[in-house]
Protein backbone atom coordinates (compact mmCIF):
# COMPACT_ATOMS: atom_id res chain seq x y z
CA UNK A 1 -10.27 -16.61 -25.48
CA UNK A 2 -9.78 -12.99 -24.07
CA UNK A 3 -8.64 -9.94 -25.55
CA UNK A 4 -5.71 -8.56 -24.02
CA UNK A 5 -7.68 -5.58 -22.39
CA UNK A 6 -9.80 -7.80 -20.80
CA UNK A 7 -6.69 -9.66 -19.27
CA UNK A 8 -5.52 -6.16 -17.46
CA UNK A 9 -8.28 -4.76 -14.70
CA UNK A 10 -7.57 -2.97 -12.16
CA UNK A 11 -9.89 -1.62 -8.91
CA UNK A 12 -11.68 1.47 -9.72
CA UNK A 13 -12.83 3.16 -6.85
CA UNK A 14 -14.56 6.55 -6.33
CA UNK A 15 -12.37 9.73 -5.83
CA UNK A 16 -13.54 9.77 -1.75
CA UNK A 17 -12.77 6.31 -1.15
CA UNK A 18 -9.51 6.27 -2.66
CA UNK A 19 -8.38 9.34 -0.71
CA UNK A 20 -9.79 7.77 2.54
CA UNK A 21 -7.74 4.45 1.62
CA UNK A 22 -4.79 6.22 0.33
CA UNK A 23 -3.90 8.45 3.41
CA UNK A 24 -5.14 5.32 5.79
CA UNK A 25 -2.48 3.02 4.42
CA UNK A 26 0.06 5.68 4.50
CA UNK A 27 -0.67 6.15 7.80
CA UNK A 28 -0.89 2.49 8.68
CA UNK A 29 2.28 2.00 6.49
CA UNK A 30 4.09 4.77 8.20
CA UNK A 31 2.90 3.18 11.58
CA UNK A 32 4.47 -0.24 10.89
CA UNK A 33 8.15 1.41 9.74
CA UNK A 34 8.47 3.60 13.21
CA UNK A 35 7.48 0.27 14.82
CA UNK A 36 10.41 -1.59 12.91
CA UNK A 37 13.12 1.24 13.15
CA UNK A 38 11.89 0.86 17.43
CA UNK A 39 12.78 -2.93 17.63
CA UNK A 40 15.69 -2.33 15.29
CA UNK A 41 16.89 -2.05 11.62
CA UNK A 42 19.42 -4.15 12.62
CA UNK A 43 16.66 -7.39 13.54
CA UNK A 44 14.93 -9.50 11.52
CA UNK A 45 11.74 -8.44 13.01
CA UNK A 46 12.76 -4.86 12.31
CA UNK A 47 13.48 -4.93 8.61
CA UNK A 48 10.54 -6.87 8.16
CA UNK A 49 8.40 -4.24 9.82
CA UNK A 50 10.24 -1.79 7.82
CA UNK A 51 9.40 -3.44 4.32
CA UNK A 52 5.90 -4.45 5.23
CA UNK A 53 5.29 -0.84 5.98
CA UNK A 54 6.69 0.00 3.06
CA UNK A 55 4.78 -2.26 0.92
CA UNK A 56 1.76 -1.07 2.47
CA UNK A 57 2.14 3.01 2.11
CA UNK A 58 2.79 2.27 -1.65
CA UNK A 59 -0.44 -0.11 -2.54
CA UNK A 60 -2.46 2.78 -3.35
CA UNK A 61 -0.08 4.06 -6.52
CA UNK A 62 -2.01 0.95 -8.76
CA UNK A 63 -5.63 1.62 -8.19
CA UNK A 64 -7.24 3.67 -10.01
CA UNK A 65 -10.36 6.40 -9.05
CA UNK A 66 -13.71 6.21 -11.26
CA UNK A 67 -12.84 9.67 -12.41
């Protein structure tokens, strides 16, 4: 049986890395919500661009650096 400390992990990655990933997925993110708001917030297609993009810019806030 586990502790619960061992149950929670999270990525550690170093303080470079992380900034290079953070500002890429923003970038990406920000990328897929123009693309959305082009085809329409009003679609389907462009909502789900919209939240996907979202999603995406925001996946950085749970990892952690090494430092």
């Amino acid at each position: 049986m586990t502790e619960a400390g061992d149950a929670v992990r999270g990525v550690e990655l170093s303080a470079r890395a992380y900034r290079h990933l953070d500002r890429a997925s923003k970038l990406l993110g920000v990328g897929l919500v123009a693309v959305g708001l082009e085809l329409g917030g009003d679609s389907l297609a462009g909502v789900a661009l919209g939240a996907v993009g979202a999603v995406l810019a925001l996946t950085t806030v749970f990892l952690r650096t090494n430092e």
